[in-house]
C-alpha atoms as a PDB file:
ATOM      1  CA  UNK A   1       0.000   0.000   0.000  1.00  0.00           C
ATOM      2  CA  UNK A   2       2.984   2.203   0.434  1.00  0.00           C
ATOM      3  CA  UNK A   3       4.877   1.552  -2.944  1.00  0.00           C
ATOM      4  CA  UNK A   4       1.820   3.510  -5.017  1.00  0.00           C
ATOM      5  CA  UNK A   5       1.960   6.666  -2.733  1.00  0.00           C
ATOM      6  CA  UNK A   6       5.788   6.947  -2.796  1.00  0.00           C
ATOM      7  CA  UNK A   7       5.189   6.360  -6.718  1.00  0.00           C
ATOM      8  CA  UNK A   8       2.869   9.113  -7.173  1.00  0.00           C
ATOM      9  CA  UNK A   9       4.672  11.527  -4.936  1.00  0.00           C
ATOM     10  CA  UNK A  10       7.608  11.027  -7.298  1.00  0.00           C
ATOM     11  CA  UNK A  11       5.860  11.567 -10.405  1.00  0.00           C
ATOM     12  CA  UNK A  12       4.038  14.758  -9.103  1.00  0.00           C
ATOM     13  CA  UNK A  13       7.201  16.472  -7.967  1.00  0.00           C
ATOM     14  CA  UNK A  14       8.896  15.962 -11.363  1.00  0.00           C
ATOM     15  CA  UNK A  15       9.358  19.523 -13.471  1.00  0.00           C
ATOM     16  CA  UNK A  16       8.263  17.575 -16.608  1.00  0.00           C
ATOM     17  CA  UNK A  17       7.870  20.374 -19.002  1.00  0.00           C
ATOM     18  CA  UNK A  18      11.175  21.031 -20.710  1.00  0.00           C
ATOM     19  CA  UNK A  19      10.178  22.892 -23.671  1.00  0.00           C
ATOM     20  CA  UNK A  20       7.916  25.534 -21.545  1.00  0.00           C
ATOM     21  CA  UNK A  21      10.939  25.538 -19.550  1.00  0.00           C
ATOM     22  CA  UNK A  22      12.900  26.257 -22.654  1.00  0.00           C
ATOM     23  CA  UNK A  23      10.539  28.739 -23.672  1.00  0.00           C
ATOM     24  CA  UNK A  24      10.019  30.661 -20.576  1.00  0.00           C
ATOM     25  CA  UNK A  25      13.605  30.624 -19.536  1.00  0.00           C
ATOM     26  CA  UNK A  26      15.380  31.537 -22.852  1.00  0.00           C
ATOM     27  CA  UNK A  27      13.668  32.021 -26.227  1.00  0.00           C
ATOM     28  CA  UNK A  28      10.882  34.373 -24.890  1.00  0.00           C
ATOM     29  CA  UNK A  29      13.460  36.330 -23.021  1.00  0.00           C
ATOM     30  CA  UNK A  30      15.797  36.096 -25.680  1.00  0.00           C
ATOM     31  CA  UNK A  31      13.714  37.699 -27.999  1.00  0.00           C
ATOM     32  CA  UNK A  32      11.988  40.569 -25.558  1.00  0.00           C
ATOM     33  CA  UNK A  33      15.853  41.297 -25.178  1.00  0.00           C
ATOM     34  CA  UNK A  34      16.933  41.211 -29.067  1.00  0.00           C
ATOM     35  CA  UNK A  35      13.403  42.921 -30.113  1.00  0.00           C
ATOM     36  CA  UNK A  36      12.113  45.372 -27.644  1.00  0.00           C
ATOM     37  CA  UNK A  37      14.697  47.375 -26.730  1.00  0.00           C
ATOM     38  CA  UNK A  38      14.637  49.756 -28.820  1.00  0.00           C
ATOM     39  CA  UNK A  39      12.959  53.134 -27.603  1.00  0.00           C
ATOM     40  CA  UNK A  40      10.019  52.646 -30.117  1.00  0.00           C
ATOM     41  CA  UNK A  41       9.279  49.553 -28.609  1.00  0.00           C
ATOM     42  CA  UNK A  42       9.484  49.022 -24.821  1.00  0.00           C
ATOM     43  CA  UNK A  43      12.966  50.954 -24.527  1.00  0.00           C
ATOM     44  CA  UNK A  44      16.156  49.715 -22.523  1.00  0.00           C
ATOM     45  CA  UNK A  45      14.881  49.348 -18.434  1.00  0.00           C
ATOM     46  CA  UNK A  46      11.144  48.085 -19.366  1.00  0.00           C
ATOM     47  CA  UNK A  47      12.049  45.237 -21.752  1.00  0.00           C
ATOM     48  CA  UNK A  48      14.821  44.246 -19.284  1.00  0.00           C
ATOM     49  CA  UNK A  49      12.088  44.098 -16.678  1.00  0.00           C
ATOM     50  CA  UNK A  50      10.171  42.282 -18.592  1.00  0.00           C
ATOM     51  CA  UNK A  51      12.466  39.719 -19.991  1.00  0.00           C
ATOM     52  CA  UNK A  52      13.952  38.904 -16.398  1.00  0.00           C
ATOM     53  CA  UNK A  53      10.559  38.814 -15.085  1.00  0.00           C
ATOM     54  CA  UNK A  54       9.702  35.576 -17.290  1.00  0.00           C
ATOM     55  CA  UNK A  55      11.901  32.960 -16.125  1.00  0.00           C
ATOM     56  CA  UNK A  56      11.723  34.729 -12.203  1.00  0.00           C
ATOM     57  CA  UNK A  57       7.764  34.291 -12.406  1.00  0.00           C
ATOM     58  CA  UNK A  58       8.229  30.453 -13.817  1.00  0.00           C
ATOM     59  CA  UNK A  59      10.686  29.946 -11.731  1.00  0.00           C
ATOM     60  CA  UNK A  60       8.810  30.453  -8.073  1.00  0.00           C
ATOM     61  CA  UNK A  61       5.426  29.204  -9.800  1.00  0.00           C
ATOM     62  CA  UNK A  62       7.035  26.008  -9.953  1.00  0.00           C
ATOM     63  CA  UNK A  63       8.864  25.953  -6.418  1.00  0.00           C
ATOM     64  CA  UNK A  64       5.464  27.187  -5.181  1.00  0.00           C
ATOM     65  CA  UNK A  65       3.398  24.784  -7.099  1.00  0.00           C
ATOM     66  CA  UNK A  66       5.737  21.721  -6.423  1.00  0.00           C
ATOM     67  CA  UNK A  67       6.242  22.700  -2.968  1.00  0.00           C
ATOM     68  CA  UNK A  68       9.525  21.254  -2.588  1.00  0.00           C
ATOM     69  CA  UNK A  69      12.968  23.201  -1.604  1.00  0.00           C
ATOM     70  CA  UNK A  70      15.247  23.086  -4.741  1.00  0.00           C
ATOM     71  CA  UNK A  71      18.526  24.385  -4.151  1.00  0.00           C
ATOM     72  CA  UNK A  72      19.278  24.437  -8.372  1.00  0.00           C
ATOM     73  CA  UNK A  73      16.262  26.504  -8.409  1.00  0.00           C
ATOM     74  CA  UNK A  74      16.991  28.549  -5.843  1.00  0.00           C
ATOM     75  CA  UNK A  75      20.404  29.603  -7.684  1.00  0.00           C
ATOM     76  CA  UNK A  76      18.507  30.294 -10.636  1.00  0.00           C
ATOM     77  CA  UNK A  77      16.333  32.432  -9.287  1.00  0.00           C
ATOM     78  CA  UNK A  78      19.207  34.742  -7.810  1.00  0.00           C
ATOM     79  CA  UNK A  79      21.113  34.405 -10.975  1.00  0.00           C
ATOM     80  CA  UNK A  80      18.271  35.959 -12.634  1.00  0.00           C
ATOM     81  CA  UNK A  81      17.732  38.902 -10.108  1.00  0.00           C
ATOM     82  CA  UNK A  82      21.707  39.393 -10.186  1.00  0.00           C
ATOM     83  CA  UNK A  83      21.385  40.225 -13.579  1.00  0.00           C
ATOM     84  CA  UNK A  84      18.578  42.357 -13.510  1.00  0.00           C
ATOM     85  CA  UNK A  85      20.249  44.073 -10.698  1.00  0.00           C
ATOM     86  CA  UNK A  86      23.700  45.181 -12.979  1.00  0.00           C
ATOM     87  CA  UNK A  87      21.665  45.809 -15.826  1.00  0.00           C
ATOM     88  CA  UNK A  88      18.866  48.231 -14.065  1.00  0.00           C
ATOM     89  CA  UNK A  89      21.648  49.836 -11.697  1.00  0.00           C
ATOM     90  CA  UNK A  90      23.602  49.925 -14.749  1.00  0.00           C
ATOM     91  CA  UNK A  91      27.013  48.092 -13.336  1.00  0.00           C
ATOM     92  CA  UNK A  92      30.261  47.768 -15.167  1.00  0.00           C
ATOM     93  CA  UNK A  93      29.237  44.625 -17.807  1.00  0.00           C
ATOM     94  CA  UNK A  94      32.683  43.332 -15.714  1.00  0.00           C
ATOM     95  CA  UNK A  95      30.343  41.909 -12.718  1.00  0.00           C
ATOM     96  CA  UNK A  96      28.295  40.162 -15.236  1.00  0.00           C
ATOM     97  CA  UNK A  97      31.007  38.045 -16.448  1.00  0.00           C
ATOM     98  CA  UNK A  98      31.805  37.126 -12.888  1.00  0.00           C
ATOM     99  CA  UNK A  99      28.185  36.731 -11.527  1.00  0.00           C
ATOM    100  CA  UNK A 100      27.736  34.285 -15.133  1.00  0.00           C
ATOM    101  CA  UNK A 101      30.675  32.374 -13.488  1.00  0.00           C
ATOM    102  CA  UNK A 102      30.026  32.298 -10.089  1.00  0.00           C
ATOM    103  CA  UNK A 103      26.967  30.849 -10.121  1.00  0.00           C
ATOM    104  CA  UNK A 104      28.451  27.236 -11.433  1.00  0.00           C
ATOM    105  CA  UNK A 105      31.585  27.515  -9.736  1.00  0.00           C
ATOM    106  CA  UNK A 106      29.941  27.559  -6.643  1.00  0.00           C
ATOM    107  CA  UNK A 107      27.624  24.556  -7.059  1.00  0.00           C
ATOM    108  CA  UNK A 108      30.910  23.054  -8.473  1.00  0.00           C
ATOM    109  CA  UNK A 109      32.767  23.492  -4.756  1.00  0.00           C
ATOM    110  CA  UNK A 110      29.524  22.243  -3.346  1.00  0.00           C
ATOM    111  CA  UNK A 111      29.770  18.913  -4.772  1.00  0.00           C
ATOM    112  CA  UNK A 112      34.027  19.163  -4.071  1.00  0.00           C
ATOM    113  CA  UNK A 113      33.107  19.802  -0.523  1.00  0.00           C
ATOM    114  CA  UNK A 114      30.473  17.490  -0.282  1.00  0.00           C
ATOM    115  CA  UNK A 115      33.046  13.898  -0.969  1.00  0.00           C
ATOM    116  CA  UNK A 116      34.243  15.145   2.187  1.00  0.00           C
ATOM    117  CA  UNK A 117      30.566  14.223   3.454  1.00  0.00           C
ATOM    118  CA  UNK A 118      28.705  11.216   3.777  1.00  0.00           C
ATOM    119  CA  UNK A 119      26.492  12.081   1.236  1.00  0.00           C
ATOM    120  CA  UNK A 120      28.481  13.282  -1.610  1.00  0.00           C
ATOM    121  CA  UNK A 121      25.631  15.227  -4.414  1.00  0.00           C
ATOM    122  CA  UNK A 122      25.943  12.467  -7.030  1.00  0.00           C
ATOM    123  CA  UNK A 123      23.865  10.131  -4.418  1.00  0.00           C
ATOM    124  CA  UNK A 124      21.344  13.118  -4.457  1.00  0.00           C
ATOM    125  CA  UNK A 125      21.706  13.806  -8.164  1.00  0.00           C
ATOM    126  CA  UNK A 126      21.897  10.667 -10.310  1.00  0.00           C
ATOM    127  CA  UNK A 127      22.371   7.311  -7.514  1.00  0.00           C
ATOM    128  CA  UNK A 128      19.738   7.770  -5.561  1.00  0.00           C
ATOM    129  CA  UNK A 129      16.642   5.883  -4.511  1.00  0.00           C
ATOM    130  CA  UNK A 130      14.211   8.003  -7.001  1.00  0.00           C
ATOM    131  CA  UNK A 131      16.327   6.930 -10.026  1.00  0.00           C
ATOM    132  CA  UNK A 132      17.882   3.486  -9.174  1.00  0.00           C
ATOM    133  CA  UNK A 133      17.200   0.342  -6.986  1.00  0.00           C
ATOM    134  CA  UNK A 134      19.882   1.304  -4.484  1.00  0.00           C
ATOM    135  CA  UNK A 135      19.031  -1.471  -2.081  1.00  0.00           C
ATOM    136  CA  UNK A 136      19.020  -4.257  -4.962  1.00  0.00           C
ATOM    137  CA  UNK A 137      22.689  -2.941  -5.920  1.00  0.00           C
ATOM    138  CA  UNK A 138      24.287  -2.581  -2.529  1.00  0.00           C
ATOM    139  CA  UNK A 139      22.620  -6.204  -1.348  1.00  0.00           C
ATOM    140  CA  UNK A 140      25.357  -7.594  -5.157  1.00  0.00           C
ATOM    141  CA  UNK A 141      27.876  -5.409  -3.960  1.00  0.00           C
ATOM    142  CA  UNK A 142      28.188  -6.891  -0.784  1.00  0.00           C
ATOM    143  CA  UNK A 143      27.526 -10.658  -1.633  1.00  0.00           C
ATOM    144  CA  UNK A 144      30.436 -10.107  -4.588  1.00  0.00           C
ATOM    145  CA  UNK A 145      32.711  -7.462  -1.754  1.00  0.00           C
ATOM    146  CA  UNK A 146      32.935  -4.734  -4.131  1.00  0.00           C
ATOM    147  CA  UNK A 147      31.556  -2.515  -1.598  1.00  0.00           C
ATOM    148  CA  UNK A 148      34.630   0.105  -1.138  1.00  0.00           C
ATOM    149  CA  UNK A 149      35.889  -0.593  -4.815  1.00  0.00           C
ATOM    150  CA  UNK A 150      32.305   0.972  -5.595  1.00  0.00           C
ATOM    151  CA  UNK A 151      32.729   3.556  -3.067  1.00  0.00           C
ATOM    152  CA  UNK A 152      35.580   4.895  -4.971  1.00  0.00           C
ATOM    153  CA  UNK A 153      33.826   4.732  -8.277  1.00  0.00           C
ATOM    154  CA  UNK A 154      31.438   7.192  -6.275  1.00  0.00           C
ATOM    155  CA  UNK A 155      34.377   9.418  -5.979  1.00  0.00           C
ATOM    156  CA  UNK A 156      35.293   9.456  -9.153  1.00  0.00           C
ATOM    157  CA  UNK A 157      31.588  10.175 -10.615  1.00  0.00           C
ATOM    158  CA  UNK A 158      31.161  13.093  -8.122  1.00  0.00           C
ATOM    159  CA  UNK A 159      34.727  14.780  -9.272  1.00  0.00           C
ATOM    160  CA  UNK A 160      33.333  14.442 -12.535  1.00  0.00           C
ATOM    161  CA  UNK A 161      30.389  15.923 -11.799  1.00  0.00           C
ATOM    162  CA  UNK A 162      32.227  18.822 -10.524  1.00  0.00           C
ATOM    163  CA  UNK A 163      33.899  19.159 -13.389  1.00  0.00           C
ATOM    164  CA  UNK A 164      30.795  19.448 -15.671  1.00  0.00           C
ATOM    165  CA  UNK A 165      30.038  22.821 -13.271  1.00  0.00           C
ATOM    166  CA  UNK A 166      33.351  24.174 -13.317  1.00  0.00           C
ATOM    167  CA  UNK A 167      33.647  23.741 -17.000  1.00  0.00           C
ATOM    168  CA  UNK A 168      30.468  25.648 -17.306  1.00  0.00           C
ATOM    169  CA  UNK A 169      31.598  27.967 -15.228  1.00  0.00           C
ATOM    170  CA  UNK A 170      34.959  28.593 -17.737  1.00  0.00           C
ATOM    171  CA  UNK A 171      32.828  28.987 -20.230  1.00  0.00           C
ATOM    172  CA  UNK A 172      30.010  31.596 -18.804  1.00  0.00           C
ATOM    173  CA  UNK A 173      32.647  33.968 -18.036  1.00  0.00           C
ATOM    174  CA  UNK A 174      34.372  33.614 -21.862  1.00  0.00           C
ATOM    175  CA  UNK A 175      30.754  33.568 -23.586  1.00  0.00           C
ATOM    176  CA  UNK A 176      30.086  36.953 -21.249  1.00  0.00           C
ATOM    177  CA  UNK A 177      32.923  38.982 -21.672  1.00  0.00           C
ATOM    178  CA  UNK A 178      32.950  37.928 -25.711  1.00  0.00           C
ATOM    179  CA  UNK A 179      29.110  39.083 -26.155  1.00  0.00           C
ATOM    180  CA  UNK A 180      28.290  41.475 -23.925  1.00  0.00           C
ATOM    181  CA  UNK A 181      30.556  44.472 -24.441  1.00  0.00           C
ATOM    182  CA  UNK A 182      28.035  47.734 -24.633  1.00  0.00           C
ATOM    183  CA  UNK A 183      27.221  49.859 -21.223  1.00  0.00           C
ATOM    184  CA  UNK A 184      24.830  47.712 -18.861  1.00  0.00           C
ATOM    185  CA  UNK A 185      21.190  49.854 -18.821  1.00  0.00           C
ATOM    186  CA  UNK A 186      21.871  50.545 -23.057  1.00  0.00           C
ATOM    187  CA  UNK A 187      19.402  48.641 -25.614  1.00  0.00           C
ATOM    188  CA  UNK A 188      22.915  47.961 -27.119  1.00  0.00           C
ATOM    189  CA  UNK A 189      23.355  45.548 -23.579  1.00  0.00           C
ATOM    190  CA  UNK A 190      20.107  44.183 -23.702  1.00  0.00           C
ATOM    191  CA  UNK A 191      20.378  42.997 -26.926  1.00  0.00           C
ATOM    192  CA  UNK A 192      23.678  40.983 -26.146  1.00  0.00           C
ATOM    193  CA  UNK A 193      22.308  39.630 -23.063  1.00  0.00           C
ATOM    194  CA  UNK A 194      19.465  38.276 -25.206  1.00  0.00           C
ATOM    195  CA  UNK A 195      22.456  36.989 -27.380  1.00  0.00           C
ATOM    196  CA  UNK A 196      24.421  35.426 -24.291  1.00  0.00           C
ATOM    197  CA  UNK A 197      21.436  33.452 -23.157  1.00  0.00           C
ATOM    198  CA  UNK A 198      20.317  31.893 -26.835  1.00  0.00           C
ATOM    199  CA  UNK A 199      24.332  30.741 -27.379  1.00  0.00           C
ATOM    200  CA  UNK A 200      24.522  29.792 -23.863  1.00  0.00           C
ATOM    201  CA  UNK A 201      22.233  26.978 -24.501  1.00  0.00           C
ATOM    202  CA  UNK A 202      24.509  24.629 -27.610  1.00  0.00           C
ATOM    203  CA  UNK A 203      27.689  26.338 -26.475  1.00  0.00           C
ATOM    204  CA  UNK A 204      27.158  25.676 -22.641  1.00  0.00           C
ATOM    205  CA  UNK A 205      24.186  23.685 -21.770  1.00  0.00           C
ATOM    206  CA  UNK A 206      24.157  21.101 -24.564  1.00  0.00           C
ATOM    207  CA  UNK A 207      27.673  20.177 -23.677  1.00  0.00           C
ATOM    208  CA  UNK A 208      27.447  20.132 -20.145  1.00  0.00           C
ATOM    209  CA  UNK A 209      24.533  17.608 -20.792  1.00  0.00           C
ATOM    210  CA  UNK A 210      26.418  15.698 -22.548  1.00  0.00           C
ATOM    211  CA  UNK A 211      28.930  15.522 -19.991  1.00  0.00           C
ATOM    212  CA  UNK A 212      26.457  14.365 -17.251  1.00  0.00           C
ATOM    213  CA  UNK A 213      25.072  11.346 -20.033  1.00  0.00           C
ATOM    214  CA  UNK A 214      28.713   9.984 -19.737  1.00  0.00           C
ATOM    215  CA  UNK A 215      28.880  10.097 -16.100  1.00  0.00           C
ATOM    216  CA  UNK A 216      25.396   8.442 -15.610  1.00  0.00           C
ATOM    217  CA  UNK A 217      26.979   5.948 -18.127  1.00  0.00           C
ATOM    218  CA  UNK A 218      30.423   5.587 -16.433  1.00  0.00           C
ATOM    219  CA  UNK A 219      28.227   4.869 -13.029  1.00  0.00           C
ATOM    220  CA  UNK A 220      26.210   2.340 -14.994  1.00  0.00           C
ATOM    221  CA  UNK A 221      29.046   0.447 -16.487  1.00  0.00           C
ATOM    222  CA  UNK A 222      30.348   0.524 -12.962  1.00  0.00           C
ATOM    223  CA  UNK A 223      27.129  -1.015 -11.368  1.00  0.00           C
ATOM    224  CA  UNK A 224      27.145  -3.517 -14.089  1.00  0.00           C
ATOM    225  CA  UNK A 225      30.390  -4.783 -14.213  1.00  0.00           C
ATOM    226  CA  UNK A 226      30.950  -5.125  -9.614  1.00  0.00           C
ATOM    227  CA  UNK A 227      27.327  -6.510  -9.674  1.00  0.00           C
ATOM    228  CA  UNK A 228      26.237  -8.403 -12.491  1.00  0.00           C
ATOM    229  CA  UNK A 229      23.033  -6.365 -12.826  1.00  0.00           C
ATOM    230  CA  UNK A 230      21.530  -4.877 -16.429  1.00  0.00           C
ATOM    231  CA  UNK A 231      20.193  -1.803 -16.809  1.00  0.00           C
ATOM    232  CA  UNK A 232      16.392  -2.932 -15.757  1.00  0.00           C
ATOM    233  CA  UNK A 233      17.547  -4.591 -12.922  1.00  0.00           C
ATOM    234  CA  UNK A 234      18.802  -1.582 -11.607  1.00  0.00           C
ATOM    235  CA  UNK A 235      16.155   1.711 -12.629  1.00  0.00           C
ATOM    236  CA  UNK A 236      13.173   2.205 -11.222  1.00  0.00           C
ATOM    237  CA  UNK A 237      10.525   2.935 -14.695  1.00  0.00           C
ATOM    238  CA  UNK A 238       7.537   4.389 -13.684  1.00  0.00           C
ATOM    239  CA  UNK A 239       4.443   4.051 -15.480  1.00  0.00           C
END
């Protein structure tokens, strides 16, 4: 009687709508940015208001809808009024480029810091009870004693993991300080933040998504090969 609830509590917490996510987040604000700037449209302040204000109101609908602390969120909700705060105060374009950066680098310590934890965030983010049978694996790890060699495999995935932020990071400050060159406040600004955030997705996002694919598939390969089990032994499908 337990299994359905946990079930449907998991699938009713789950953000599934990536292309209004995609939509909200960066193409409508892209274009507000890229279109409106202009003083015969909404002018420089307004459609930076407005463009911010998209992904900001999407982004507390759904921490308020899914009611559920989400500290990914959370970052992305500060990143977004960091940036409206340098453009509307009208900030040297400098503390964009680091702000872009920042945000990454410091989930990237985070999961540094946290192998010195006993719950280092790969448990959290990809081995964790929500995406894998961790009970079924650790039960083959310890009949076959690959217990610790797993443990370190653990390691390894997390550093990786870290990696994927800090290269992201790398590359927010480069992509910044290559795009956005005009006065913060200007439509000239607006217009190349509209810029950043469209390239930001293939040139930063894609890759870094990539990146996490092979890690999910080096912890996979590494499940498979100290316990025997296949890939539907070891996920929990939902229905």
């Amino acid at each position: 009687m337990t299994k359905p609830a946990t079930d449907t509590n998991y699938s009713t917490t789950q953000q599934s709508h990536p292309l209004v996510d995609l939509l909200v987040s960066i193409i409508l604000p892209s274009v507000v940015l890229m279109k409106l700037s202009g003083e015969e449209a909404l002018g420089a302040t307004l459609a930076l208001v407005v463009a911010l204000s998209l992904p900001l109101s999407w982004g507390l609908f759904e921490l308020i809808k899914y009611k559920k602390f989400n500290f990914i969120a959370l970052l992305g909700l500060v990143s977004v009024l960091l940036t409206g705060g340098i453009g509307l105060l009208k900030l040297d374009t400098q503390w964009l480029a680091i702000k872009e950066a920042a945000i990454p680098a410091f989930i990237g310590i985070a999961v540094l810091i946290s192998t010195l934890t006993q719950s280092p965030l790969i448990k959290m983010l990809i081995y964790n009870p929500k995406v894998m049978d961790i009970d079924v694996i650790k039960q083959m790890l310890i009949e076959r004693k690959n217990t610790k060699a797993f443990e370190s495999r653990l390691l390894i995935a997390t550093y990786m993991l870290g990696g994927t932020f800090f290269f992201s990071a790398v590359m927010n400050y480069i992509l910044a300080k290559w795009i956005v060159t005009s006065p913060s406040g200007s439509s000239a600004f607006n217009e190349e933040l509209g810029q950043l955030t469209l390239y930001s997705y293939p040139m930063i996002a894609v890759p870094s998504m990539i990146m996490m694919m092979l890690i999910f598939y080096f912890l996979w390969r590494s499940i498979n090969n100290m316990t025997g089990l296949k890939m539907n032994e070891i996920l929990r499908i939902k229905g």
